[in-house]
Protein backbone atom coordinates (compact mmCIF):
# COMPACT_ATOMS: atom_id res chain seq x y z
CA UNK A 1 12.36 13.96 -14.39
CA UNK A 2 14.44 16.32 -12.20
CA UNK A 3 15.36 15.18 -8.88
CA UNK A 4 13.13 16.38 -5.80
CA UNK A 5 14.63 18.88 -3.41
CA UNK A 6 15.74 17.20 -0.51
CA UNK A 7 13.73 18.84 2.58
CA UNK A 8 15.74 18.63 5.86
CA UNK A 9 13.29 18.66 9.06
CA UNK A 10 15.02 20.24 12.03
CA UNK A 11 14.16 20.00 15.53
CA UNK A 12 16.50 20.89 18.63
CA UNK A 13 16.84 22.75 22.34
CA UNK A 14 19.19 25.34 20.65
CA UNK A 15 17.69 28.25 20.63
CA UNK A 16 18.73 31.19 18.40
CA UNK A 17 20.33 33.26 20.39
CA UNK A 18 23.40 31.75 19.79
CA UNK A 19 25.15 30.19 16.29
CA UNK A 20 24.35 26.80 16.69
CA UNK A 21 21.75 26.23 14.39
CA UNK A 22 23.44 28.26 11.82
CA UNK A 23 26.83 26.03 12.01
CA UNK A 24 24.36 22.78 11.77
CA UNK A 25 23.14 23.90 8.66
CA UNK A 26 26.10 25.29 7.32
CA UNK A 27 27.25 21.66 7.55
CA UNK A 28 24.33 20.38 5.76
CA UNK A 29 24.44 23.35 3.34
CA UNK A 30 28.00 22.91 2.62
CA UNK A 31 28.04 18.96 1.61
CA UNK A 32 24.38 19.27 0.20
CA UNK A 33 23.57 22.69 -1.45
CA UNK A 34 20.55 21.38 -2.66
CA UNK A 35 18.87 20.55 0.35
CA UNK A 36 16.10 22.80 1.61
CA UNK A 37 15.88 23.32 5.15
CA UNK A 38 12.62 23.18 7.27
CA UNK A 39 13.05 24.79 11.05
CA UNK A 40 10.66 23.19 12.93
CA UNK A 41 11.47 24.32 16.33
CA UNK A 42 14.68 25.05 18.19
CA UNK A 43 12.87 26.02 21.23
CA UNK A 44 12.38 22.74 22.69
CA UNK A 45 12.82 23.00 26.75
CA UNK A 46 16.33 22.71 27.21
CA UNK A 47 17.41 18.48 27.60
CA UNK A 48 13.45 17.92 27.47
CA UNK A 49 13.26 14.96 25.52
CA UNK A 50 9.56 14.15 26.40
CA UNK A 51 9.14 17.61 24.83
CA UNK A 52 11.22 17.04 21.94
CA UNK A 53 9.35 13.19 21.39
CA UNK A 54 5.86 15.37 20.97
CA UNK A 55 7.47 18.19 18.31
CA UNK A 56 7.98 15.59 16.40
CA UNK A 57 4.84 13.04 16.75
CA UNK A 58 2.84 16.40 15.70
CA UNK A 59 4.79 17.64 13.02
CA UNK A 60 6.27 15.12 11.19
CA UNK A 61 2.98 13.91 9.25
CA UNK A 62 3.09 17.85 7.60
CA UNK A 63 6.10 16.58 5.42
CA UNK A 64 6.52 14.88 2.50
CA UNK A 65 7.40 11.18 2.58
CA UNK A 66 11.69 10.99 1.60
CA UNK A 67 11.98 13.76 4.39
CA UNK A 68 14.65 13.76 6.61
CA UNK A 69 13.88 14.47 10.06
CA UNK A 70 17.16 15.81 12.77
CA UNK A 71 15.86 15.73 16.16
CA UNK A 72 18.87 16.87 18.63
CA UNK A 73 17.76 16.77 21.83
CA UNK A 74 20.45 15.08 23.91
CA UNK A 75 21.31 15.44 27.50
CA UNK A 76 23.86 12.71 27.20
CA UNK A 77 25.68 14.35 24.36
CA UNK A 78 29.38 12.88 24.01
CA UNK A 79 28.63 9.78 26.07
CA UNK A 80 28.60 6.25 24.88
CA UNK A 81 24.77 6.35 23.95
CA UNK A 82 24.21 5.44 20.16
CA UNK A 83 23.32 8.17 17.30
CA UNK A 84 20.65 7.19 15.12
CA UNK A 85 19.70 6.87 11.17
CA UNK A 86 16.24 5.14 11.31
CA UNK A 87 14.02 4.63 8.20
CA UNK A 88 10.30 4.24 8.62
CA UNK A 89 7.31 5.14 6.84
CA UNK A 90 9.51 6.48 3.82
CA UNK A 91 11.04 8.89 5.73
CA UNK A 92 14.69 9.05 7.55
CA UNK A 93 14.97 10.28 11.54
CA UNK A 94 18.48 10.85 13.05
CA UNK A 95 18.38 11.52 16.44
CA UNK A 96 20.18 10.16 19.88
CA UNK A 97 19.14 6.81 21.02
CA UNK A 98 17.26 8.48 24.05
CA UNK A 99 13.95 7.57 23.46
CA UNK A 100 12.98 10.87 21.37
CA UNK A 101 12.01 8.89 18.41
CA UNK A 102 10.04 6.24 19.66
CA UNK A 103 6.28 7.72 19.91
CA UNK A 104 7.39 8.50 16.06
CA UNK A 105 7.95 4.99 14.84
CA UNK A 106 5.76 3.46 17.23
CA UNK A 107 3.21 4.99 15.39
CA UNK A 108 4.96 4.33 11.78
CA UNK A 109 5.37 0.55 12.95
CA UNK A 110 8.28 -1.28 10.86
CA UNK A 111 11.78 0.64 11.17
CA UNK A 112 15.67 -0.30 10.27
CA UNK A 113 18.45 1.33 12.22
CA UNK A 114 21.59 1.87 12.04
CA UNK A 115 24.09 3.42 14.58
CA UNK A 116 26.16 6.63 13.30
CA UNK A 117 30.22 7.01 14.46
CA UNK A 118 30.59 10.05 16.52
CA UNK A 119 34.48 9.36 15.84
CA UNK A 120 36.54 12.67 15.61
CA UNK A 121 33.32 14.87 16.48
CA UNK A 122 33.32 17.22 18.94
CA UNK A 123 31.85 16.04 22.79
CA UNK A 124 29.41 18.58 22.55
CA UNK A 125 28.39 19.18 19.70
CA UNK A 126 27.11 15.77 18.07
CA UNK A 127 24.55 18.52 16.07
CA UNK A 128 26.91 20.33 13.76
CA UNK A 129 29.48 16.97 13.49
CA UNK A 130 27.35 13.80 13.21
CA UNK A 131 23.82 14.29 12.62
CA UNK A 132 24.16 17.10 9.67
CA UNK A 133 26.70 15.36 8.13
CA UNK A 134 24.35 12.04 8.02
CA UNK A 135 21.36 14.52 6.87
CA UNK A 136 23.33 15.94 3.80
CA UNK A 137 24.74 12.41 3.36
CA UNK A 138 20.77 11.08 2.76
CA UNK A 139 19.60 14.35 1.49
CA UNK A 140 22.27 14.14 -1.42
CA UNK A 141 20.80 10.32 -2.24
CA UNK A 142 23.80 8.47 -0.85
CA UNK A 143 22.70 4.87 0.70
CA UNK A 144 20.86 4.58 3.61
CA UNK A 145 23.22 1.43 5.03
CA UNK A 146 26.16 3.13 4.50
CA UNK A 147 25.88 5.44 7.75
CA UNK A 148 26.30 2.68 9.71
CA UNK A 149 25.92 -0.80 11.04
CA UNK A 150 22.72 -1.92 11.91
CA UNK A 151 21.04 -1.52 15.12
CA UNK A 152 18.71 -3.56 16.88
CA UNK A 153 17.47 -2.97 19.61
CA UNK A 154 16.59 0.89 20.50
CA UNK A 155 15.43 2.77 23.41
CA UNK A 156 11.93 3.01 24.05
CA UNK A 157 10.61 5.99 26.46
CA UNK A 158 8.30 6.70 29.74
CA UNK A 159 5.66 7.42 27.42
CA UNK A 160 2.30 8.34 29.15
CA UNK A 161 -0.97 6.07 27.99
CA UNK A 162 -4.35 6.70 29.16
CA UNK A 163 -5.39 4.28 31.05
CA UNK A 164 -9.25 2.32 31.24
CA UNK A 165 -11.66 1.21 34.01
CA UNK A 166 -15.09 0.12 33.96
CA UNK A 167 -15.50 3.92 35.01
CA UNK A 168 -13.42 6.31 33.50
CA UNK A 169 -10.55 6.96 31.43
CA UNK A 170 -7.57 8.61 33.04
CA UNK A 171 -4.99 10.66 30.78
CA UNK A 172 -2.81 13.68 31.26
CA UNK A 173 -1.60 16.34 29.71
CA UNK A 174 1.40 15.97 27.24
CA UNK A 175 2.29 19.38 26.19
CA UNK A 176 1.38 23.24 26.98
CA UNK A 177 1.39 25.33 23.40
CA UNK A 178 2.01 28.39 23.17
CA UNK A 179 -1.98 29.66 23.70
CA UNK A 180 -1.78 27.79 26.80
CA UNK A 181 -3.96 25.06 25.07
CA UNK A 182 -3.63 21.74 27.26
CA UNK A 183 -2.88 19.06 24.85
CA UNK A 184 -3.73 15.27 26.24
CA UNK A 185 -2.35 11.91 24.99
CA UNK A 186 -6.07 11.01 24.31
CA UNK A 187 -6.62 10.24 20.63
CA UNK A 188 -10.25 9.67 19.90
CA UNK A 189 -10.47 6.56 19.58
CA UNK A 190 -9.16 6.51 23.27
CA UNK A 191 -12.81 7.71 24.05
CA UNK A 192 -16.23 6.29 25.42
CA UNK A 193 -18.79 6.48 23.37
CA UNK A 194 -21.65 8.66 24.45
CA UNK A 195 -22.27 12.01 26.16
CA UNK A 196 -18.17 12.82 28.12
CA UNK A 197 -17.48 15.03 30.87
CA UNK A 198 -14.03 15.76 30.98
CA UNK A 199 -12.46 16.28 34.60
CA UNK A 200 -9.49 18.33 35.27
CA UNK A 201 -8.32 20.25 38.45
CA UNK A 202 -11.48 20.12 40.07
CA UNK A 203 -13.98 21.39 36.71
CA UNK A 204 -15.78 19.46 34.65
CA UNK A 205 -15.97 20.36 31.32
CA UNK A 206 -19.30 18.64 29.21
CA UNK A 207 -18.92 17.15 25.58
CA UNK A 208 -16.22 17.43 22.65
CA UNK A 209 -16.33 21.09 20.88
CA UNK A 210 -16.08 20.97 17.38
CA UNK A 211 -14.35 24.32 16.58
CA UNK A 212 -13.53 27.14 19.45
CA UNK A 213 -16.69 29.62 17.83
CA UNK A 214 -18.94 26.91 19.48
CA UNK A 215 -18.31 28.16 22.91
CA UNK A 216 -18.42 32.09 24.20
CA UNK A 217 -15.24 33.99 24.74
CA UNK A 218 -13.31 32.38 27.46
CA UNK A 219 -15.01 29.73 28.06
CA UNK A 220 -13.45 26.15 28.52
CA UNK A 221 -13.86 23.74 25.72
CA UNK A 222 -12.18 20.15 24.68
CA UNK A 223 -11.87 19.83 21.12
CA UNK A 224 -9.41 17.77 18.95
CA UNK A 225 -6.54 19.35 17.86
CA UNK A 226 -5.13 19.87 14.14
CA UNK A 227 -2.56 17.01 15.71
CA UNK A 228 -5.26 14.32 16.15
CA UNK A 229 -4.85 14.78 19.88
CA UNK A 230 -7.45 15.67 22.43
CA UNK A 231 -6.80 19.16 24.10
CA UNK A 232 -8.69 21.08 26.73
CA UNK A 233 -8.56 25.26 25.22
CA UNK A 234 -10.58 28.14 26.06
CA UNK A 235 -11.57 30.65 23.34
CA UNK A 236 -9.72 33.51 23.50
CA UNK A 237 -7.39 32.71 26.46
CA UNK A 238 -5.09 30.50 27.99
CA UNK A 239 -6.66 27.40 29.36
CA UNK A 240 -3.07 26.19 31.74
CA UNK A 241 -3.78 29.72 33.12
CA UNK A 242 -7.16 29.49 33.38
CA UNK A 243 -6.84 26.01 35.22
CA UNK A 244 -2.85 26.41 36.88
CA UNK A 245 -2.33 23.48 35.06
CA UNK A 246 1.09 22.10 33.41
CA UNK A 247 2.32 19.06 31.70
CA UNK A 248 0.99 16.18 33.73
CA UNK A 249 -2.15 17.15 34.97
CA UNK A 250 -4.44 14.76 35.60
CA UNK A 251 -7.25 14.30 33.35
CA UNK A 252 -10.05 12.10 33.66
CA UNK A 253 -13.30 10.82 30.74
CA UNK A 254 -16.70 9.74 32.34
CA UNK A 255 -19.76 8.98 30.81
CA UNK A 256 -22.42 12.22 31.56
């Protein structure tokens, strides 16, 4: 059987304006020809690594298992902090040890690491010089162990939970899209059972939607989103507008 394309997963704070996601995949490109590369988003808020932890919770489950995921979000570029290779789920992530992958293999559950050298790469650029050489290096079938010595221990992150009373659930928002849909870090099994109200900046907002036609144009409606997350929309407009509300809002889940 011929051997699968490689698929190469990118997510960064780059941008495009300038050439830095074209040198990172020349770099994959030019030890890995083969490999097929997926841009996932280089406009991750700039150092955001919260941000950067959600791109890939919510899009990593689109690719096929033996993907390889580069997440290069990294404030602390060039300092002693680790870079990662981590396997999990039957999929590689190489990212800084900042906390960006942990939602990610919290969720995929057993993980090895090992630690990449950033010796003779550029301070600032650990992008171009360690993690697409590491991606072409897996992408091309070489061994996993041989990026690095193992890790242990990695860095977890200030991931928000919802949290439970007798009363209510509280949450908050996680992430703004691009519709100004309010995505939560409720899943549904997060829920009471029984008739919800949903409370955010002073509205209430009755019952789970199933798809946005439910509801009449511009109205406010909670639904769960193609990412398995909760998220407060409204049809035909932006709900942050709608409500002035950002990333870490308060929401709150009552029984009606």
């Amino acid at each position: 059987m011929p051997r699968r394309t490689p698929i190469v997963g990118l997510i960064t704070d780059f941008g495009t304006s300038d050439t830095c996601v074209g040198q990172m995949k020349a770099a994959i490109l030019g030890r890995c020809s083969r490999a097929r590369i997926v841009d996932v988003t280089h406009e991750v808020p700039r150092g955001d690594v919260l941000a950067a932890a959600f791109a890939l919770l919510e899009a990593f489950g689109a690719f096929p298992k033996g993907s390889i995921h580069v997440c290069v979000v990294d404030p602390a570029v060039g300092t002693d902090q680790a870079r990662l290779a981590v396997r999990a789920g039957g999929s590689c992530f190489l990212a800084p040890d900042n906390g960006l992958l942990f939602p990610t293999l919290e969720r995929l559950g057993r993980a090895e690491a090992r630690r990449l050298s950033s010796a003779g790469a550029s301070t600032t650029f650990h992008g171009r010089d360690v993690f697409a050489p590491a991606a072409a290096h897996l992408a091309a079938g070489k061994s996993f162990a041989r990026l690095g010595p193992r890790m242990g221990r990695i860095a977890g992150l200030d991931w928000p939970r919802p949290e439970r009373s007798q009363r209510q659930v509280r949450a908050e928002v996680i992430h703004v899209d691009r519709f100004g849909n309010l995505v939560t870090n409720l899943r549904p099994e997060d829920l009471p059972s029984g008739d919800l109200v949903f409370g955010i900046r002073r509205r209430a907002i009755r019952g789970l939607t199933s798809t946005y036609g439910d509801v009449r144009r511009g109205e406010l409606l909670v639904l769960v989103g193609s990412h398995g997350m909760v998220e407060i929309a409204a049809r035909e407009d932006s709900a942050a507008r709608r409500l002035k509300a950002r990333r870490g809002a308060r929401v709150t889940v009552t029984r009606g």
